[in-house]
N, C-alpha and C. Protein backbone atom coordinates (compact mmCIF):
# COMPACT_ATOMS: atom_id res chain seq x y z
N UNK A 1 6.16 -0.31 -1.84
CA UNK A 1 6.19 1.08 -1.49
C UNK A 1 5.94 1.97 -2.68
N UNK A 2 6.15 3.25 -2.31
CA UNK A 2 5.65 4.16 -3.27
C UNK A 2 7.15 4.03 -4.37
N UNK A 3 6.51 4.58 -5.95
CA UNK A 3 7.70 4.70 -6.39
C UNK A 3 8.42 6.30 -6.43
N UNK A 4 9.63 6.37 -5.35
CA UNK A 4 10.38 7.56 -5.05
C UNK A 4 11.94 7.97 -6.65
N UNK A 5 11.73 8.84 -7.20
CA UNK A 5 13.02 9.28 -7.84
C UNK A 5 13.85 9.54 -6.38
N UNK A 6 13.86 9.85 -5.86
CA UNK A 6 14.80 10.31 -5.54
C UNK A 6 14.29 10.17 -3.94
N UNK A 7 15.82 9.42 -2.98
CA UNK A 7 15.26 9.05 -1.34
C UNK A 7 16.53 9.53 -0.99
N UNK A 8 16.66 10.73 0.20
CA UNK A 8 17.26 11.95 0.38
C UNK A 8 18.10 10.97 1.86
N UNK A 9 16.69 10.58 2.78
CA UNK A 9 17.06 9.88 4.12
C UNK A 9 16.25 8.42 4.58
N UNK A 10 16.25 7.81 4.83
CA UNK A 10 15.72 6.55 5.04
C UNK A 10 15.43 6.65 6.61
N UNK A 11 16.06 7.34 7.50
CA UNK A 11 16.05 7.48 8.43
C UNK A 11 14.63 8.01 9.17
N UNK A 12 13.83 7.19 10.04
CA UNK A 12 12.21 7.74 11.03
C UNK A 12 11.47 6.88 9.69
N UNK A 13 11.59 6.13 8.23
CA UNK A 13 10.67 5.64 7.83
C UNK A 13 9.11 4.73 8.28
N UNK A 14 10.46 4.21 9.30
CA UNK A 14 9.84 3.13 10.16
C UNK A 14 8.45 3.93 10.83
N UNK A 15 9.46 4.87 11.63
CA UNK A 15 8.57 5.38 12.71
C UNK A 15 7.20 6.15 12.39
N UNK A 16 7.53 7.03 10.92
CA UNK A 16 6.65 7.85 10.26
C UNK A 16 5.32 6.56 9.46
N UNK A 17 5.74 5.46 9.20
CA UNK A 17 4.78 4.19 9.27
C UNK A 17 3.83 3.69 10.14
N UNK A 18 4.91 3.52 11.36
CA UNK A 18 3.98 3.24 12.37
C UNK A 18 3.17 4.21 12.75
N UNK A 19 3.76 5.86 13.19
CA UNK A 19 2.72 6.59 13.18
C UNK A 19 1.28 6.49 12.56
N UNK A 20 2.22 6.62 11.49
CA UNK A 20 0.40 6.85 10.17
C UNK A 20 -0.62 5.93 10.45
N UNK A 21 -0.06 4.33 10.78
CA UNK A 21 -0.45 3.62 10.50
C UNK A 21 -1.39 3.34 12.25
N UNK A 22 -1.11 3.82 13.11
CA UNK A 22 -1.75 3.81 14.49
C UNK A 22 -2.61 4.73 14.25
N UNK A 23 -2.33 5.90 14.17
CA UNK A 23 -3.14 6.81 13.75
C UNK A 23 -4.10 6.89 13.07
N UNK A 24 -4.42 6.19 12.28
CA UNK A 24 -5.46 6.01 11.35
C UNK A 24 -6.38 4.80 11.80
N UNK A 25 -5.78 3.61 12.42
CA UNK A 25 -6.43 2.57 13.13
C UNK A 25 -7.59 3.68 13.72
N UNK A 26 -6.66 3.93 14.79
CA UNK A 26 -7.26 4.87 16.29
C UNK A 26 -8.66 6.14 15.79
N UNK A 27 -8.07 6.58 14.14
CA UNK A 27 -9.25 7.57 13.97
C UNK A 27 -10.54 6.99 13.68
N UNK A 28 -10.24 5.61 13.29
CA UNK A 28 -11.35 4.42 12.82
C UNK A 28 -12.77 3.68 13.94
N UNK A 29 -11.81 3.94 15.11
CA UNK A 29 -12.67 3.45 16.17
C UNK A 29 -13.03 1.81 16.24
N UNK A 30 -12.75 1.17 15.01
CA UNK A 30 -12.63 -0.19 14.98
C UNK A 30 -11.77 -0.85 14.05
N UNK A 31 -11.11 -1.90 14.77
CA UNK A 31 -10.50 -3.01 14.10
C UNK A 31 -10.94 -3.81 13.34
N UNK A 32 -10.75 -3.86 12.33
CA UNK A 32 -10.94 -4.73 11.16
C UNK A 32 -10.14 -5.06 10.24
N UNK A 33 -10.13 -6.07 8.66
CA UNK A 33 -9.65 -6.57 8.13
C UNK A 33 -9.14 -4.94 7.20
N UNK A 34 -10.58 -4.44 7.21
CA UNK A 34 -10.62 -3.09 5.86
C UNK A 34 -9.79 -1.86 6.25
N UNK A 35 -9.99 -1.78 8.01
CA UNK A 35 -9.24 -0.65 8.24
C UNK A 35 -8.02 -1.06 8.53
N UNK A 36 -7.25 -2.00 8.68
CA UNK A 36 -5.88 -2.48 9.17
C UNK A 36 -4.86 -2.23 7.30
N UNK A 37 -5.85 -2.42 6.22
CA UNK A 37 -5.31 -2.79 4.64
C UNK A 37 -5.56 -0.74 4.56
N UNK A 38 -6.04 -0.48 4.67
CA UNK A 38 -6.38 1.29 4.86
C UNK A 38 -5.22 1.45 5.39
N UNK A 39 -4.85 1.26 6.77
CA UNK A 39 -3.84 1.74 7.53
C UNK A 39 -1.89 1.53 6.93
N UNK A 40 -2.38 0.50 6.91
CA UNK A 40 -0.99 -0.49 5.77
C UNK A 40 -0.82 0.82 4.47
N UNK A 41 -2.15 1.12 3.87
CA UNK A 41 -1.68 2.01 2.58
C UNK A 41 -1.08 3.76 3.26
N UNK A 42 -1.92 3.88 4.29
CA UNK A 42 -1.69 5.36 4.64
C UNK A 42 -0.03 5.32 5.64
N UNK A 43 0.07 4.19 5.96
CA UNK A 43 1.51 4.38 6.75
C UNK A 43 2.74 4.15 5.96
N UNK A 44 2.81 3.16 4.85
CA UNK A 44 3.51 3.52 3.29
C UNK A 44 3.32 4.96 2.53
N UNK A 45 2.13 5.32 2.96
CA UNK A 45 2.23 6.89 1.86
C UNK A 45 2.70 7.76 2.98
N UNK A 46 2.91 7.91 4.16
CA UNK A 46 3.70 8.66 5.22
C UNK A 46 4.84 8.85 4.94
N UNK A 47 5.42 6.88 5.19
CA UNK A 47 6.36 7.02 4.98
C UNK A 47 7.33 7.27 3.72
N UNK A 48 6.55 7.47 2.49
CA UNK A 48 7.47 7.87 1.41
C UNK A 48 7.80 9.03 1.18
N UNK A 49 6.95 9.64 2.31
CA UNK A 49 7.37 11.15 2.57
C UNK A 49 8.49 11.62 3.46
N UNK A 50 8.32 10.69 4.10
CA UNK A 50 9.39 10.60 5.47
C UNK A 50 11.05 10.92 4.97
N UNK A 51 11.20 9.60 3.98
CA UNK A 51 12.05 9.70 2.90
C UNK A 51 12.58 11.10 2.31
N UNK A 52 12.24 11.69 1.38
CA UNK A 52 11.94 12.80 0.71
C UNK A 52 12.72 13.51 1.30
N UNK A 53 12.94 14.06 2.85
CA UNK A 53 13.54 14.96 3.36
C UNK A 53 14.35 14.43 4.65
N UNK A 54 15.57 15.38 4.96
CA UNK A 54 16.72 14.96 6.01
C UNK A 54 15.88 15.27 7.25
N UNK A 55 15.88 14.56 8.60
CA UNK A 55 15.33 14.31 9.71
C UNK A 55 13.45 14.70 9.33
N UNK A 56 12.61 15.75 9.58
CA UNK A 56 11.92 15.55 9.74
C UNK A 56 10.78 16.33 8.90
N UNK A 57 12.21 16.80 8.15
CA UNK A 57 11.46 18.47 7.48
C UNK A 57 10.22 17.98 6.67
N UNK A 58 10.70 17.08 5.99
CA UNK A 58 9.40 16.96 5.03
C UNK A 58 8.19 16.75 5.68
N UNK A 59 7.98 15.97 6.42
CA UNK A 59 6.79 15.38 7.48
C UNK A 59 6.25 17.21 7.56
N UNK A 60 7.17 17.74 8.43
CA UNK A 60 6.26 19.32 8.93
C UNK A 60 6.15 20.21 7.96
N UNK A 61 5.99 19.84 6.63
CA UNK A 61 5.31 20.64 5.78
C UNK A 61 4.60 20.33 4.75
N UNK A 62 4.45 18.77 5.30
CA UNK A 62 3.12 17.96 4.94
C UNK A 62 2.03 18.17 4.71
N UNK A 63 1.24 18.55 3.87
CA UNK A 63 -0.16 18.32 4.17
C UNK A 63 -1.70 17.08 4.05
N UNK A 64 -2.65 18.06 4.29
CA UNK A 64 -3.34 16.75 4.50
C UNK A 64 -3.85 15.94 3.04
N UNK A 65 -3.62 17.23 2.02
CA UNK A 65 -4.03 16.87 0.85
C UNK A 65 -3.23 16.40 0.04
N UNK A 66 -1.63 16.84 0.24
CA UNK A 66 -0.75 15.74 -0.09
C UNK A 66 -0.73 14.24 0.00
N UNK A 67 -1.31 14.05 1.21
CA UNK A 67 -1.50 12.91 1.97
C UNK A 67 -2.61 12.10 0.58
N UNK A 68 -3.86 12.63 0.97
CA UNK A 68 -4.63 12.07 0.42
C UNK A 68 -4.42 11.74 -1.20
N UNK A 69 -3.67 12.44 -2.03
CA UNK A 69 -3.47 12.09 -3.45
C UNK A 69 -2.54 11.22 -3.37
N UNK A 70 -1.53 11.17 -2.79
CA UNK A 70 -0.64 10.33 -2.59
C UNK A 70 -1.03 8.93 -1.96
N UNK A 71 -2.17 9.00 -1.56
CA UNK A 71 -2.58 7.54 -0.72
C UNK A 71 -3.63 6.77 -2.15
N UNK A 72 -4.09 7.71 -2.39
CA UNK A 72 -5.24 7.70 -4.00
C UNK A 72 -4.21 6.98 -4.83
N UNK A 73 -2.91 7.90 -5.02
CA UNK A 73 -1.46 6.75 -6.34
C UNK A 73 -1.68 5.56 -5.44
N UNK A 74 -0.72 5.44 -4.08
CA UNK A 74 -0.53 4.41 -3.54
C UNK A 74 -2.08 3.16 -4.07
N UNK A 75 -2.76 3.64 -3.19
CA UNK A 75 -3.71 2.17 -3.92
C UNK A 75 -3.75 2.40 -5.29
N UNK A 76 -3.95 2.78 -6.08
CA UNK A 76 -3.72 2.65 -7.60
C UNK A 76 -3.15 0.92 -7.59
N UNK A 77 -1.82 1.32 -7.03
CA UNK A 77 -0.46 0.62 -6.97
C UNK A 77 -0.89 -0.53 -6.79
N UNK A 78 -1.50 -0.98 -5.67
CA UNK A 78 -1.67 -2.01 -4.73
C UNK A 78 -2.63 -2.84 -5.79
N UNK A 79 -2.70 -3.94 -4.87
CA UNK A 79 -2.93 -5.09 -5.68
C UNK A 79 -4.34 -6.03 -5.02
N UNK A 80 -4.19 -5.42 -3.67
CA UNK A 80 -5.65 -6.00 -2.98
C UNK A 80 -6.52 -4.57 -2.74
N UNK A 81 -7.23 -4.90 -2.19
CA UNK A 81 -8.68 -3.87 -2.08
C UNK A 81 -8.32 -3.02 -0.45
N UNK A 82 -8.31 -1.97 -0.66
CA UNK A 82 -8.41 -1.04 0.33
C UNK A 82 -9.65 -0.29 1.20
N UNK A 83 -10.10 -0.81 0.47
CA UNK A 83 -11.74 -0.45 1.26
C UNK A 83 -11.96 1.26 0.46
N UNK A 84 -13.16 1.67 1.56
CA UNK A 84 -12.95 2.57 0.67
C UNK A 84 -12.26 4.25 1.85
């Protein structure tokens, strides 16, 4: 996972994962090896947001560009290939 100073709630991680992580399948239009390792990174960078704040706050003041720099660290991180 991402590395967090500081994890406020642990609570919807799951769910804010699976979200991301359907969600991004579904925007893909196909299943594959590249978009499933894509999806895996963007539903870890959701959810380290998820974290961050008590029930849901952080998520709804999310953005999309948060998202994306934060998914940019995340693979940094990672250790296999994310496609692009």
């Amino acid at each position: 996972g991402y590395p967090l100073e500081i994890v406020r709630d642990p609570t919807g991680a799951g769910d804010a994962f699976a979200g991301a992580f359907m969600g991004f399948v579904d925007s893909q239009g196909d299943i594959n090896p590249t978009t499933l390792r894509q999806a895996t990174v963007y539903g870890c960078t959701v959810a380290s947001f998820q974290v961050e704040g008590f029930g849901p706050e952080r998520l709804l003041s999310l953005t999309r560009d948060e998202v994306e720099s934060r998914y940019r660290e995340m693979r940094a991180l990672t250790i296999f290939e994310a496609g692009e």
